[in-house]
N, C-alpha and C. Protein backbone atom coordinates (compact mmCIF):
# COMPACT_ATOMS: atom_id res chain seq x y z
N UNK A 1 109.05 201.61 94.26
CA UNK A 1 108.04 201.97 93.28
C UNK A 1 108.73 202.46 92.00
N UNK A 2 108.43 202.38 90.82
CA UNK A 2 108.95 202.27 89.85
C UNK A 2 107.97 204.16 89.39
N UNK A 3 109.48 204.70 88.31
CA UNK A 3 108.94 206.02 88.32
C UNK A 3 109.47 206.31 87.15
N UNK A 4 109.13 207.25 86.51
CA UNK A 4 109.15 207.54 84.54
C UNK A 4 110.68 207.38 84.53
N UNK A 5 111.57 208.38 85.76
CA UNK A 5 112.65 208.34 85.65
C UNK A 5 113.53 207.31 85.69
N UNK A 6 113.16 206.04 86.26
CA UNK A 6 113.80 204.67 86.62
C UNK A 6 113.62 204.01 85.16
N UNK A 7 112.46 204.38 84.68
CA UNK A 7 112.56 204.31 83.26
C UNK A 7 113.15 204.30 82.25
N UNK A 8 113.41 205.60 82.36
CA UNK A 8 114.95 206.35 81.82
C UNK A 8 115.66 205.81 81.81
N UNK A 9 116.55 205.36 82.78
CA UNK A 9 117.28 205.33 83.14
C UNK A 9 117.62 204.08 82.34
N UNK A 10 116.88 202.84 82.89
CA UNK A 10 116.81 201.83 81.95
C UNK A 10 116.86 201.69 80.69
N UNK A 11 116.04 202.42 80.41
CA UNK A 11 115.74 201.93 78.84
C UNK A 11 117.59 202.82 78.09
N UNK A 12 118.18 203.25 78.98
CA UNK A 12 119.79 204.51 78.61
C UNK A 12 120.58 203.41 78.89
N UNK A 13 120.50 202.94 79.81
CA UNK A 13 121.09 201.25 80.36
C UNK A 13 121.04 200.54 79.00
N UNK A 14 119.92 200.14 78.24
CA UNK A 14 119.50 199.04 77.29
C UNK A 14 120.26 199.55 76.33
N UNK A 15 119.83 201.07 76.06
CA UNK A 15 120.53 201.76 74.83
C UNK A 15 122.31 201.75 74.88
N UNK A 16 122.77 201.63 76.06
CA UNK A 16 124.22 202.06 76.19
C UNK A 16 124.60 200.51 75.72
N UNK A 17 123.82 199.18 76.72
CA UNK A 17 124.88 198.08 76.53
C UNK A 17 124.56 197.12 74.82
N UNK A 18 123.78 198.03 74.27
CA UNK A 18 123.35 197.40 72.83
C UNK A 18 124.36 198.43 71.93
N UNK A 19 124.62 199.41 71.98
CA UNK A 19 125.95 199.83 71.75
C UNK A 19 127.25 199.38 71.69
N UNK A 20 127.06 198.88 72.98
CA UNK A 20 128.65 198.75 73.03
C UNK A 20 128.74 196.69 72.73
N UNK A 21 127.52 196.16 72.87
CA UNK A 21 127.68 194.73 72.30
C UNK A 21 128.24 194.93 70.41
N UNK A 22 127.07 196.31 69.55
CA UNK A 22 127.85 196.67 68.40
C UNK A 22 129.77 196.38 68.20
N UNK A 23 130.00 196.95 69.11
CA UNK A 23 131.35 197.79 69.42
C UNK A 23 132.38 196.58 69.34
N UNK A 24 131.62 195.46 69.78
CA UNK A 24 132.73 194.11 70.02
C UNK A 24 132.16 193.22 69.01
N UNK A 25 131.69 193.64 67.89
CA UNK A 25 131.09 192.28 66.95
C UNK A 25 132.20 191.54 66.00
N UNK A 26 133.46 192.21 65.92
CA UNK A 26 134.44 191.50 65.55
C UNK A 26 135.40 190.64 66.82
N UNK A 27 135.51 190.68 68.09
CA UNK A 27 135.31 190.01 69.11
C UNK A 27 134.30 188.90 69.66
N UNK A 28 133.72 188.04 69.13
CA UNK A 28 132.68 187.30 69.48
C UNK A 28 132.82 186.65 71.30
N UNK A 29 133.63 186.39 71.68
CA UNK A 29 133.96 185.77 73.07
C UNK A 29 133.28 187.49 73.71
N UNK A 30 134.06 188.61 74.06
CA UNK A 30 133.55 189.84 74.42
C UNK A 30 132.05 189.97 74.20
N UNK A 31 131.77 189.68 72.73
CA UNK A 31 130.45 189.94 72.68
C UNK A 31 129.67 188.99 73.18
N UNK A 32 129.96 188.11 73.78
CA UNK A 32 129.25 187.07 74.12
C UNK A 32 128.96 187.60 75.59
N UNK A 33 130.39 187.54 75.99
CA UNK A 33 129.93 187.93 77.76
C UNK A 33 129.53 189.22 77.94
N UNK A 34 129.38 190.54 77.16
CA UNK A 34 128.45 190.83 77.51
C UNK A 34 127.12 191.11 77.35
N UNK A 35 126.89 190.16 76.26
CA UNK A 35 125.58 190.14 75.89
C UNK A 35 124.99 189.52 76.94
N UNK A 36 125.76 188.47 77.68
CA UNK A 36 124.91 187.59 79.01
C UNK A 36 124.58 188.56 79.89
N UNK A 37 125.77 189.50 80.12
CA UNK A 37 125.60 190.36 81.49
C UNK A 37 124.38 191.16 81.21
N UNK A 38 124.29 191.52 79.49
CA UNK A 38 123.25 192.85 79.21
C UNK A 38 122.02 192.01 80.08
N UNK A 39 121.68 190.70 79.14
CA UNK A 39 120.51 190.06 79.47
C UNK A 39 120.22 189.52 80.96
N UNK A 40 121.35 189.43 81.46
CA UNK A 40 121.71 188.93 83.11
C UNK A 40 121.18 190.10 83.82
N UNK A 41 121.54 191.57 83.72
CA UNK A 41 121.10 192.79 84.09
C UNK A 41 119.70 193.23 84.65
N UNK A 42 119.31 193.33 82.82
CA UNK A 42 118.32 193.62 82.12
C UNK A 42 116.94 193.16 82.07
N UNK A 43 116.82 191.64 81.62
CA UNK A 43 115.96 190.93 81.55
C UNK A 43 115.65 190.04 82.77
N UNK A 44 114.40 189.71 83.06
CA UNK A 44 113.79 188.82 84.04
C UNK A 44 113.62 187.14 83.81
N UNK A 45 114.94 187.01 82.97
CA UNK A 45 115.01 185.57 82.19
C UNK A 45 115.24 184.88 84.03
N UNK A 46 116.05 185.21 84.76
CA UNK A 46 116.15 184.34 85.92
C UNK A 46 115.03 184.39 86.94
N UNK A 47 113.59 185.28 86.86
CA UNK A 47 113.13 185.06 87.26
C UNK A 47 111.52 184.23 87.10
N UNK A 48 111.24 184.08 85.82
CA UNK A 48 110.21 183.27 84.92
C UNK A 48 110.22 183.88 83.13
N UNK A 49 109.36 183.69 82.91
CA UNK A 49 108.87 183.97 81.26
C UNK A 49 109.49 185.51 80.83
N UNK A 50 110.06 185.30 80.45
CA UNK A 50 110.05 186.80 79.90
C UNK A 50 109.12 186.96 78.26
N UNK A 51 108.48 187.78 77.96
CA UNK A 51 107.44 187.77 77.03
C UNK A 51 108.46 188.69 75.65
N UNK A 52 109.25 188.02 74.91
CA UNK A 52 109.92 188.58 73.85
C UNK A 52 109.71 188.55 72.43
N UNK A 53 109.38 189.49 71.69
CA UNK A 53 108.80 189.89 70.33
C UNK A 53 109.80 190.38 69.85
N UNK A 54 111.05 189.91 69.41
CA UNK A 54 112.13 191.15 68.73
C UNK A 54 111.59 191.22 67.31
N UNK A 55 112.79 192.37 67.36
CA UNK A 55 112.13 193.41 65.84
C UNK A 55 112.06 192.42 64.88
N UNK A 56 113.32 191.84 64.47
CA UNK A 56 113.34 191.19 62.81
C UNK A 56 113.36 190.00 63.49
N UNK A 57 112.17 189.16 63.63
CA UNK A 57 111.77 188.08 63.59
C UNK A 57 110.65 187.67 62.85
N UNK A 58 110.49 186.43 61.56
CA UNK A 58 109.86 186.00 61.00
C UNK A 58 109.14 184.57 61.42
N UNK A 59 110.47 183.72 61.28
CA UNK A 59 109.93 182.41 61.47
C UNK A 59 109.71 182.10 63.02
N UNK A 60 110.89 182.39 63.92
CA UNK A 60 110.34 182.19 65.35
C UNK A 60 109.78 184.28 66.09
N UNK A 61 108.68 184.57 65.65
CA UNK A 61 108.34 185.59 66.43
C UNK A 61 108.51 185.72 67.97
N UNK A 62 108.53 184.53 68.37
CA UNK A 62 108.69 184.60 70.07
C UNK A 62 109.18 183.74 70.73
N UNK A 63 109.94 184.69 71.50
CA UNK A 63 111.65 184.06 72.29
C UNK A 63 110.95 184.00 73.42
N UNK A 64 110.69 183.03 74.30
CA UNK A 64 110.98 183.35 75.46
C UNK A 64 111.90 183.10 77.05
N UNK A 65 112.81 182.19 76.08
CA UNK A 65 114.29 181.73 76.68
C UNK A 65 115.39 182.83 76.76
N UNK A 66 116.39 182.85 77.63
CA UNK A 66 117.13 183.51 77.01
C UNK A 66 118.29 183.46 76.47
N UNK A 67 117.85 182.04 75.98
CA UNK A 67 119.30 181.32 75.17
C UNK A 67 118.60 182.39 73.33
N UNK A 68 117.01 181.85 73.16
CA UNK A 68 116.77 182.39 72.31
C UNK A 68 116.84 184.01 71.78
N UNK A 69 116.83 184.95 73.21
CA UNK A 69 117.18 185.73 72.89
C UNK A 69 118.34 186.30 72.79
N UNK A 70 119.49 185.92 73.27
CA UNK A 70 121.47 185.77 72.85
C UNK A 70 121.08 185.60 71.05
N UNK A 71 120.26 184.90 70.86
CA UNK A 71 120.69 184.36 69.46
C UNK A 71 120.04 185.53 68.82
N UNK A 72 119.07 185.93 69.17
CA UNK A 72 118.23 187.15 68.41
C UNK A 72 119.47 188.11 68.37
N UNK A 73 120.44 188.31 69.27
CA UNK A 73 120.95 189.70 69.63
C UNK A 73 122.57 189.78 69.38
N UNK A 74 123.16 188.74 68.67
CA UNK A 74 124.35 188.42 68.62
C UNK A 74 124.61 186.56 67.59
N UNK A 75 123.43 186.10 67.47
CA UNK A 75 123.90 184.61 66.58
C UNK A 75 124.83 184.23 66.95
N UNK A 76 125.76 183.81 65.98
CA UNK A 76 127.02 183.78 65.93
C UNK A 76 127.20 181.87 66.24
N UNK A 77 127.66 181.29 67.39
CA UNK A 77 128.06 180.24 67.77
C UNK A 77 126.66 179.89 68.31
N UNK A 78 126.00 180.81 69.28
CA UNK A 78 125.15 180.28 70.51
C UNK A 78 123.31 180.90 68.98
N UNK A 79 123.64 180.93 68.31
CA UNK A 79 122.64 180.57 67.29
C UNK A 79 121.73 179.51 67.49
N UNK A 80 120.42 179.70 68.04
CA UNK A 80 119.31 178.79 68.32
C UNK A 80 118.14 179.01 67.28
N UNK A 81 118.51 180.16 66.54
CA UNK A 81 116.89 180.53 65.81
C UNK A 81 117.95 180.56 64.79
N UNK A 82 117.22 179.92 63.32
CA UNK A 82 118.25 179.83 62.35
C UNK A 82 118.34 180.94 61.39
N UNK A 83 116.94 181.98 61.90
CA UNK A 83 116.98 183.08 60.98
C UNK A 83 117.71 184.36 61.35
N UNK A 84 118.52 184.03 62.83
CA UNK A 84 118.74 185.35 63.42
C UNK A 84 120.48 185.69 62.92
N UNK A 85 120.51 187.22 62.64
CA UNK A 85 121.83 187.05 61.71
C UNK A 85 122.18 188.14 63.21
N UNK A 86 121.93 188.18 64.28
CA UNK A 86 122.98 189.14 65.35
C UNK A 86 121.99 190.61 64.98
N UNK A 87 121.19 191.02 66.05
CA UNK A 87 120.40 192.74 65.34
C UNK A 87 121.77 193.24 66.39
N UNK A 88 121.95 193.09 67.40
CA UNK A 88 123.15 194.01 68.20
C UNK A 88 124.67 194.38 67.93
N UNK A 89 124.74 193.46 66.84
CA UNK A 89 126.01 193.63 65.73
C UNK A 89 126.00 194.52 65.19
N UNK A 90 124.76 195.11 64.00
CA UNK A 90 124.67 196.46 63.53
C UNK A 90 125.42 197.28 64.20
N UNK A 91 126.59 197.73 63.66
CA UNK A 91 127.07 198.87 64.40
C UNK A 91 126.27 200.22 64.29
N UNK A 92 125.68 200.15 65.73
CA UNK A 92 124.65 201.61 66.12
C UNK A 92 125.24 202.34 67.38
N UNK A 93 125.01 203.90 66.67
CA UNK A 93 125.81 204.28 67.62
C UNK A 93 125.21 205.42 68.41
N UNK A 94 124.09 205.32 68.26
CA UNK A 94 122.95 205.97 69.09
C UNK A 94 121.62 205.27 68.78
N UNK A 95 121.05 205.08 69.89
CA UNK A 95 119.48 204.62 69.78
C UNK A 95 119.10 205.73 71.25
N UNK A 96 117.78 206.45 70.70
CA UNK A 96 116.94 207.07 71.37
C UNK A 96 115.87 206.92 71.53
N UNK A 97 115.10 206.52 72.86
CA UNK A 97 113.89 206.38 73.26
C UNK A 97 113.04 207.27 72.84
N UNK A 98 111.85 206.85 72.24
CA UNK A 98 110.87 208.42 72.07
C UNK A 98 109.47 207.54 73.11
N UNK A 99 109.29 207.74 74.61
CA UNK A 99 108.31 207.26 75.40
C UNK A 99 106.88 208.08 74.46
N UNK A 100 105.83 206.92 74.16
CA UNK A 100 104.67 207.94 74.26
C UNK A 100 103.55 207.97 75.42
N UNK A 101 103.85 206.68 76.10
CA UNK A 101 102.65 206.42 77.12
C UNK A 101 103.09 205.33 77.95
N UNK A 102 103.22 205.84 79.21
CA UNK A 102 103.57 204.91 80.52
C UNK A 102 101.87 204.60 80.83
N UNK A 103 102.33 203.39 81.90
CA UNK A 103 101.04 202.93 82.36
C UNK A 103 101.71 202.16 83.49
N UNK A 104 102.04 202.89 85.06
CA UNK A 104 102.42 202.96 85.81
C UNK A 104 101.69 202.17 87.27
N UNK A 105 102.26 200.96 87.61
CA UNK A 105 101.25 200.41 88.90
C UNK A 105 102.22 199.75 89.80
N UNK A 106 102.74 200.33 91.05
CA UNK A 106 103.54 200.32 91.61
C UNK A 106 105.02 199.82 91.22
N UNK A 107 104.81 198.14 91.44
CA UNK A 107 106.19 197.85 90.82
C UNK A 107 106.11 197.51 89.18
N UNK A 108 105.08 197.32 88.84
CA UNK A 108 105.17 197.37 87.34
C UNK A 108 104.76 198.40 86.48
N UNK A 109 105.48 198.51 85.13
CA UNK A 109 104.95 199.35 84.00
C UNK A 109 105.51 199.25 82.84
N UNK A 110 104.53 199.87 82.38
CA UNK A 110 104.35 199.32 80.96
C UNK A 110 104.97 200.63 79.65
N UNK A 111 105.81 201.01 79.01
CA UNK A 111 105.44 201.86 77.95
C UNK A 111 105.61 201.58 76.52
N UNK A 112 105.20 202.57 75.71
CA UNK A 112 104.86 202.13 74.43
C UNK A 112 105.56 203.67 73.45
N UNK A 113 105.75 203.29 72.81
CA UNK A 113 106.36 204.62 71.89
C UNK A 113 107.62 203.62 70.85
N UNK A 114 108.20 204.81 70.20
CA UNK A 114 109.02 204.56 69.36
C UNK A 114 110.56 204.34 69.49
N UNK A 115 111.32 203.91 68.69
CA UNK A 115 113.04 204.38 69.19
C UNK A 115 113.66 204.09 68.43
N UNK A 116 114.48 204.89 68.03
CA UNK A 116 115.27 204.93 66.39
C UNK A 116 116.91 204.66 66.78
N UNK A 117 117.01 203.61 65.79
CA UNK A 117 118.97 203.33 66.08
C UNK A 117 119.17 204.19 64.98
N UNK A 118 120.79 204.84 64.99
CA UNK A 118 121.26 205.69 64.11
C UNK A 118 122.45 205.03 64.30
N UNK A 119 122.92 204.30 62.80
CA UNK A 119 124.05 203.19 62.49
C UNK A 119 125.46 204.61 62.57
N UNK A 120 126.41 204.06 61.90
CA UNK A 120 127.64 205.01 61.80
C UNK A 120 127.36 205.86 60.67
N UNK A 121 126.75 205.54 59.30
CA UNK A 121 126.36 206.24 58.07
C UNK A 121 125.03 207.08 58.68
N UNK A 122 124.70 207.62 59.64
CA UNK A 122 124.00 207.90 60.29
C UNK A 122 122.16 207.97 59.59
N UNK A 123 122.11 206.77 59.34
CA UNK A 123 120.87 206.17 58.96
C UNK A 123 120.39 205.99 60.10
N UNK A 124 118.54 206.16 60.14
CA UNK A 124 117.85 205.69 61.24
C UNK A 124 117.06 204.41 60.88
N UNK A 125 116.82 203.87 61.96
CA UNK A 125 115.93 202.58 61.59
C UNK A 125 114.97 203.31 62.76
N UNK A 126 113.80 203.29 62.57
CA UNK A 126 112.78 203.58 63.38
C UNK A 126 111.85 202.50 63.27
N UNK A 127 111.59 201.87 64.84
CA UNK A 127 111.31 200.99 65.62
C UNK A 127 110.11 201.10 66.23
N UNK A 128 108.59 200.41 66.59
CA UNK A 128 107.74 200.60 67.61
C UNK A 128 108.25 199.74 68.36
N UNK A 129 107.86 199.88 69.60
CA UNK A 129 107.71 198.82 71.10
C UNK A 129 107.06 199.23 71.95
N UNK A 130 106.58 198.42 72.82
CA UNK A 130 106.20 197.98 74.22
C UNK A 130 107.10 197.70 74.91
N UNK A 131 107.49 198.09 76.24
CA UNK A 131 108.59 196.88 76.88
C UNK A 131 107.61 197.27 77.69
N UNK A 132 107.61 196.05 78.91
CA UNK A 132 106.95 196.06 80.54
C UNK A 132 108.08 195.56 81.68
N UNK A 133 108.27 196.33 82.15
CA UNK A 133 109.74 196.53 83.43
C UNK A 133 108.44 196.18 84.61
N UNK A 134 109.50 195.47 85.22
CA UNK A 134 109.03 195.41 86.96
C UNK A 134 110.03 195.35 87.89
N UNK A 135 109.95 195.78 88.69
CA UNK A 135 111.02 196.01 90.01
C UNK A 135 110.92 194.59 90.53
N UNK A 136 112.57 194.20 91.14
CA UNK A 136 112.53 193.27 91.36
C UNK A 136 114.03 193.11 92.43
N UNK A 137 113.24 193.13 93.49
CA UNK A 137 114.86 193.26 94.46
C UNK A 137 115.74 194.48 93.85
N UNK A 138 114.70 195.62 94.38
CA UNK A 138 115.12 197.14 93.91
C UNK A 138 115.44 196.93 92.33
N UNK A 139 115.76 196.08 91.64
CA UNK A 139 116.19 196.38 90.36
C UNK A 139 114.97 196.49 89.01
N UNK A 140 115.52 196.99 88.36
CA UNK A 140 114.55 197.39 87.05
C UNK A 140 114.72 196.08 85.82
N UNK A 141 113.66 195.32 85.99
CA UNK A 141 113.96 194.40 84.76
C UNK A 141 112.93 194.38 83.74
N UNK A 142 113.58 193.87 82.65
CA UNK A 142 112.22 193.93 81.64
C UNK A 142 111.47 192.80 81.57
N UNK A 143 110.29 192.35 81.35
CA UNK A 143 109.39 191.53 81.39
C UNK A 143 108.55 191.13 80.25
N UNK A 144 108.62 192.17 79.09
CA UNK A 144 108.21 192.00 78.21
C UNK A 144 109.02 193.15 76.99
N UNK A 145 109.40 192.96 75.99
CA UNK A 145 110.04 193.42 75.17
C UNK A 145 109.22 192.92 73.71
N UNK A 146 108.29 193.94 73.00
CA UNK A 146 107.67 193.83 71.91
C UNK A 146 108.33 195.04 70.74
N UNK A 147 108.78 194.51 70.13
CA UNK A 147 109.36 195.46 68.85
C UNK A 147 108.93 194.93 67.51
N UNK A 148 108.60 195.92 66.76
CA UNK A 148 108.30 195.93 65.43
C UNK A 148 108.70 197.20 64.53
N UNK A 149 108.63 196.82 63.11
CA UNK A 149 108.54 197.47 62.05
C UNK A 149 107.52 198.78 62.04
N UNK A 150 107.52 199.66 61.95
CA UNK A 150 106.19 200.45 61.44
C UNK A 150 105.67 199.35 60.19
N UNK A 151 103.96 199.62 60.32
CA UNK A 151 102.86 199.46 58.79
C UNK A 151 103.47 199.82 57.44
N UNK A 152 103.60 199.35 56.58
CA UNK A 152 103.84 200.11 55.40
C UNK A 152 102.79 199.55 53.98
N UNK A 153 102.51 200.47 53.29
CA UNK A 153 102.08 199.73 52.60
C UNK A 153 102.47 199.45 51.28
């Protein structure tokens, strides 16, 4: 059964290996393998659809391969979306979850809140999302990953 804390835990998981994909962006081979492992981990790409909305997407809003999402999260060679310049390159060197609302049903759930990367010039980018995790052979994967911009006007 899936619990706020498995949550945690995950979403510290997501935050740690999007860090350290930063960390190797002058390495592209490194950043490659472990961007697979992040998404190999992480995401429920091996088990059907995964439902993906990343942040700075214009022309293709929705990935739901996960060749397309490598390209959202690193470009580079394996570049499938022609607008994606790498968001996991940004060298960030903290991103913090701010949960505002779980919605908890055994093996699945859903939350929604905010989460701010803080680059090395310690600028924040503040982020909304959704992700929806489901347990899956004890493991925590994500199932849906919706990120956006705040409204501005």
């Amino acid at each position: 059964m899936i619990s706020k804390n498995k949550i945690i835990q995950t979403q510290d998981k997501w935050s740690s290996y999007i860090i350290k994909i930063s960390s190797f962006r002058n390495n592209y081979e490194l950043c490659l393998q472990y961007t697979d492992d992040f998404l190999n981990e992480l995401y429920a790409f091996d088990v059907g659809i995964v439902l993906f909305k990343p942040t700075q997407a214009n022309d293709e809003q929705f990935r739901f391969t996960k060749e397309k999402a490598l390209s959202y999260f690193i470009a580079g060679e394996k570049k499938v979306c022609q607008e994606d310049s790498g968001f996991a390159l940004h060298p960030w060197k903290q991103i913090t979850f701010n949960n505002l609302a779980y919605n908890i049903e055994n093996n699945i759930a859903f939350v929604m809140g905010n989460y701010y990367f803080t680059d090395l010039n310690d600028i924040d980018l503040k982020v909304e999302y959704t992700f929806g995790y489901k347990l899956i052979n004890e493991q925590m994967k994500i199932i849906l990953h919706h990120s956006s911009l705040p409204f501005s006007k």
